[in-house]
C-alpha atoms as a PDB file:
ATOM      1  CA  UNK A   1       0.000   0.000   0.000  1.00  0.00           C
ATOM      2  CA  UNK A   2       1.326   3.517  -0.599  1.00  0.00           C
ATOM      3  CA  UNK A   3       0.469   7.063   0.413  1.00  0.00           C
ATOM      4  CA  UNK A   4      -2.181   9.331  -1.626  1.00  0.00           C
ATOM      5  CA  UNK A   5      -2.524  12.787  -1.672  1.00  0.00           C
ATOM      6  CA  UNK A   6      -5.797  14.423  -1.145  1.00  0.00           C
ATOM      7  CA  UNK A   7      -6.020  17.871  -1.822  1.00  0.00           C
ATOM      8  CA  UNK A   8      -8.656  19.838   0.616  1.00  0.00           C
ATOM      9  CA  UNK A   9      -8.069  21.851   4.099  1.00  0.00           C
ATOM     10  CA  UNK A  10      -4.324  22.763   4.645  1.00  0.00           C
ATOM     11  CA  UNK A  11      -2.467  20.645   7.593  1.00  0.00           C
ATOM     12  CA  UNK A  12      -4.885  18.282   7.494  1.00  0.00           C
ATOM     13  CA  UNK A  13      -3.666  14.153   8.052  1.00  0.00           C
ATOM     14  CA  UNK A  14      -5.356  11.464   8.064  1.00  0.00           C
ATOM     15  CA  UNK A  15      -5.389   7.874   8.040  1.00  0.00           C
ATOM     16  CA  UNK A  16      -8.414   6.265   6.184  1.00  0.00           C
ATOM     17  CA  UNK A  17      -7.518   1.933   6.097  1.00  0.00           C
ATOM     18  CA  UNK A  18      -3.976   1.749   4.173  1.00  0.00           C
ATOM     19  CA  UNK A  19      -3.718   4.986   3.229  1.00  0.00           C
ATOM     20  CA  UNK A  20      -2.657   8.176   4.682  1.00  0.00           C
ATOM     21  CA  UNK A  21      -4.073  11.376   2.920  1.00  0.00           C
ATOM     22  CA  UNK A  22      -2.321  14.591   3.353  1.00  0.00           C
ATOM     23  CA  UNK A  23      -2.275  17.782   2.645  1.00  0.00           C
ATOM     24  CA  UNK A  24       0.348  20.013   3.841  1.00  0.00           C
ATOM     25  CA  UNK A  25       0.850  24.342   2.925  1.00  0.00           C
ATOM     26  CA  UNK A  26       3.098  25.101   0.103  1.00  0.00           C
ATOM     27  CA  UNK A  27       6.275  25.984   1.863  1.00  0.00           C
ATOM     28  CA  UNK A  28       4.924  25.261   5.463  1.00  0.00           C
ATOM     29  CA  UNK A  29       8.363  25.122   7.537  1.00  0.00           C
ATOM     30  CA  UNK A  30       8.729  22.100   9.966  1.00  0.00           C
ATOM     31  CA  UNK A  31      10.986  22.374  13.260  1.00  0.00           C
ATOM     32  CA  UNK A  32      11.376  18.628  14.127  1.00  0.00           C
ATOM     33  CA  UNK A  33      12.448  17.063  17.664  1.00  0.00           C
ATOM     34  CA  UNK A  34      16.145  17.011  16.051  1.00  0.00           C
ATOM     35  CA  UNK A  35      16.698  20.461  14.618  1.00  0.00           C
ATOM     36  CA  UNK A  36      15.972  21.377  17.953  1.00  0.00           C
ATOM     37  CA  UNK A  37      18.598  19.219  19.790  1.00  0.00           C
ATOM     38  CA  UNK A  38      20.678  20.188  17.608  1.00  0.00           C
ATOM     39  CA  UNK A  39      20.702  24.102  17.834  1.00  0.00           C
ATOM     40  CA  UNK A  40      20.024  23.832  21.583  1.00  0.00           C
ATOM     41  CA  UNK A  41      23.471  21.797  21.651  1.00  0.00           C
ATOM     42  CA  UNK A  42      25.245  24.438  19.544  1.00  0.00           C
ATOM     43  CA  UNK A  43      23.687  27.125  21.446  1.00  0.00           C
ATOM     44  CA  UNK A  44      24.811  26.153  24.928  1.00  0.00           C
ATOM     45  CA  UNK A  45      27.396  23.926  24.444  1.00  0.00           C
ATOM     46  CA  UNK A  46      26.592  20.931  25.758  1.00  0.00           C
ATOM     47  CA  UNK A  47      26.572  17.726  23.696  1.00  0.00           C
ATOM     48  CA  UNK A  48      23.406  16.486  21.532  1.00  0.00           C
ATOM     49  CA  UNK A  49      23.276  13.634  23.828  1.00  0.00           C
ATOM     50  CA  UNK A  50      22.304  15.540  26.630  1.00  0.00           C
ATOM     51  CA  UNK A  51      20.055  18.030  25.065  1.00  0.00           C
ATOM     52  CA  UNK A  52      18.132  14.967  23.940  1.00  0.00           C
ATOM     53  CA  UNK A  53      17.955  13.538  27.477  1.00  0.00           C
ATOM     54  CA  UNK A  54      17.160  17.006  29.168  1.00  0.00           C
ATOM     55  CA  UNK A  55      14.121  17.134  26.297  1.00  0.00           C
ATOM     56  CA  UNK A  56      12.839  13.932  26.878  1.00  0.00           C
ATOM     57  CA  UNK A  57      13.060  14.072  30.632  1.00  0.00           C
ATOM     58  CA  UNK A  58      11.189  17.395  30.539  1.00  0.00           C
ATOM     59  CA  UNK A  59       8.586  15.627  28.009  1.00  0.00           C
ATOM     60  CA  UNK A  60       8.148  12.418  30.395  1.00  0.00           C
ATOM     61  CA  UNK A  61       8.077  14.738  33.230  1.00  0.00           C
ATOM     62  CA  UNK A  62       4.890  16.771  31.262  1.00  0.00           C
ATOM     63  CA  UNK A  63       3.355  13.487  29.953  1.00  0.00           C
ATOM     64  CA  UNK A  64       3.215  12.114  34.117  1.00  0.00           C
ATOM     65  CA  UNK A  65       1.860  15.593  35.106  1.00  0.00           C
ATOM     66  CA  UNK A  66      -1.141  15.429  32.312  1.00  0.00           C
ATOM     67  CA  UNK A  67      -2.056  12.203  33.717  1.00  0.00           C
ATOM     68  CA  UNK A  68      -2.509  12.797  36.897  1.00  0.00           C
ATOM     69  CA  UNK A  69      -4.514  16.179  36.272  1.00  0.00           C
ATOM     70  CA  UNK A  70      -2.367  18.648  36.717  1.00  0.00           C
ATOM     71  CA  UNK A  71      -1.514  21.717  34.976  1.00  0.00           C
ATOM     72  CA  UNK A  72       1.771  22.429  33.791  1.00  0.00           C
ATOM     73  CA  UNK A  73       2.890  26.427  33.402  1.00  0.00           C
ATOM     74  CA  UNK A  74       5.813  27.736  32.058  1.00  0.00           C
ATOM     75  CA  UNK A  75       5.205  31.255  32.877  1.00  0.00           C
ATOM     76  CA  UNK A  76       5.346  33.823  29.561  1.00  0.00           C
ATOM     77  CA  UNK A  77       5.522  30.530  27.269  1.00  0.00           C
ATOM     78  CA  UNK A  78       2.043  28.942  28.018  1.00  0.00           C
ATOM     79  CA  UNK A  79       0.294  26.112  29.950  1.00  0.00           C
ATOM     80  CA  UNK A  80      -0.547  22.702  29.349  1.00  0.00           C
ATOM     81  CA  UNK A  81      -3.278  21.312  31.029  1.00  0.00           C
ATOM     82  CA  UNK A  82      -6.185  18.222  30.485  1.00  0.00           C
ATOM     83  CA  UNK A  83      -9.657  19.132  29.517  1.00  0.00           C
ATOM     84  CA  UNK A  84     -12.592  16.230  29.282  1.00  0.00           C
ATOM     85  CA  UNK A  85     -13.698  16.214  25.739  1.00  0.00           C
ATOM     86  CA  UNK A  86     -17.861  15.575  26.193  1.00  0.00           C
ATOM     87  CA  UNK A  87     -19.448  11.974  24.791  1.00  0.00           C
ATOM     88  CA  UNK A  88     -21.121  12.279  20.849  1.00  0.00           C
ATOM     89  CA  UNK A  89     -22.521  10.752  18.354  1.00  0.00           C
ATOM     90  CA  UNK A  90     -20.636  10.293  14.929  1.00  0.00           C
ATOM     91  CA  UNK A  91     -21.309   8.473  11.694  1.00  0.00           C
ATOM     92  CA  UNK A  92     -19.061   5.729  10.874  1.00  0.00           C
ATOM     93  CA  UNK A  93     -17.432   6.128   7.394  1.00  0.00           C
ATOM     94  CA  UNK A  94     -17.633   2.453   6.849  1.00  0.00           C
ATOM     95  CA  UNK A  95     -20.936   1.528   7.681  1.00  0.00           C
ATOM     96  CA  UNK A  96     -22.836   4.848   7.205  1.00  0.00           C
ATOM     97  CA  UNK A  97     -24.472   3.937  11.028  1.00  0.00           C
ATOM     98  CA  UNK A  98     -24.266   6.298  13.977  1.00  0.00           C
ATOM     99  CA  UNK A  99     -21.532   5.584  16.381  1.00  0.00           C
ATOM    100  CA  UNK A 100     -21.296   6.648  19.897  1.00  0.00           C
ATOM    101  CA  UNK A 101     -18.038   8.147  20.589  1.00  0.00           C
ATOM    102  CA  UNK A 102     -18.037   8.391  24.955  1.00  0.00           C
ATOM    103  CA  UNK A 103     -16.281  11.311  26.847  1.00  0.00           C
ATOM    104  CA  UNK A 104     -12.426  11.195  26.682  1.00  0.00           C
ATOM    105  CA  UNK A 105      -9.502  13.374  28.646  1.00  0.00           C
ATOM    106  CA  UNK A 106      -7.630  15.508  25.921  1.00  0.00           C
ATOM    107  CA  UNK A 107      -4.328  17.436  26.075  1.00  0.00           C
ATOM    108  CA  UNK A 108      -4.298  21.409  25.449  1.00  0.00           C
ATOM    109  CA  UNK A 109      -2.153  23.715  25.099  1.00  0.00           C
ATOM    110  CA  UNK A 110      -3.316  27.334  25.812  1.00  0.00           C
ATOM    111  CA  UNK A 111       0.143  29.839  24.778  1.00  0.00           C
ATOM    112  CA  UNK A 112       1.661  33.196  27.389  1.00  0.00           C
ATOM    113  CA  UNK A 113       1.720  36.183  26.986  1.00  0.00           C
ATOM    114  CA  UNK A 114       5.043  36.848  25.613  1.00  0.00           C
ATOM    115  CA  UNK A 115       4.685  33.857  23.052  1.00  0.00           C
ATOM    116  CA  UNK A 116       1.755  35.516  21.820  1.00  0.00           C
ATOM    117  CA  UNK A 117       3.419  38.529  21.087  1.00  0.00           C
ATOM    118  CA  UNK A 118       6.168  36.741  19.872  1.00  0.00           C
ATOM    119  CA  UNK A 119       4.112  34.943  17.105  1.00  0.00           C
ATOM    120  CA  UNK A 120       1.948  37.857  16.267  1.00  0.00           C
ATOM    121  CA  UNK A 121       5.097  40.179  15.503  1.00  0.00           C
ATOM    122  CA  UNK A 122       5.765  38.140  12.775  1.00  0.00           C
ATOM    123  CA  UNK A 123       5.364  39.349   9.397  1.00  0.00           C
ATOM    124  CA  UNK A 124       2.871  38.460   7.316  1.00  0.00           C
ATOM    125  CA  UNK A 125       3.794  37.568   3.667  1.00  0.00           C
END
């Protein structure tokens, strides 16, 4: 099986049986896990290896607070916290038939102050 293209909202993936349908913005830049480590390392001097073990500590460390309710601020960057995502009803793509989807605990992100400003000082193209 392969990947397919589908052209329709931008950022938008998807995985529908085999196939994964994408659709990303022309020219969209991705900062990945690794470009990270790796200008972290150059920018402080320590060594890739612990960058990476600093980054995943601090993720673990998130991921444990998340599930056990709390909230997690890093003051002027932003918060994460858990929010319960309320029960629904949904139609299943394969069978046309309404599907009850129950209540679920979700991740979210809400951003600071100063990233806020950050990201809106940006210019626009």
């Amino acid at each position: 099986m392969g990947r397919r293209k589908i052209i329709g909202l931008p950022g938008v993936v998807k995985r529908v049986g085999a196939f994964v349908l994408e659709n990303r913005q022309e020219n969209k830049q991705h900062r990945y896990k690794t470009d990270i480590v790796r200008q972290v390392a150059k920018d402080t001097g320590l060594t890739q290896r612990e960058v990476l073990e600093s980054l995943n500590g601090t993720l673990k460390q998130i991921s444990s607070a998340l599930s056990r309710g709390e909230v997690v601020v890093f003051p002027g960057f932003g918060s994460f916290y858990t929010r319960v995502r309320a029960a629904s009803s949904a139609r299943s793509f394969a069978t046309g038939k309404r599907v009850e989807v129950p209540a679920m605990h979700m991740a979210g992100f809400r951003a600071g102050k100063l990233l806020k400003e950050r990201v809106r000082a940006r210019k626009t193209k």
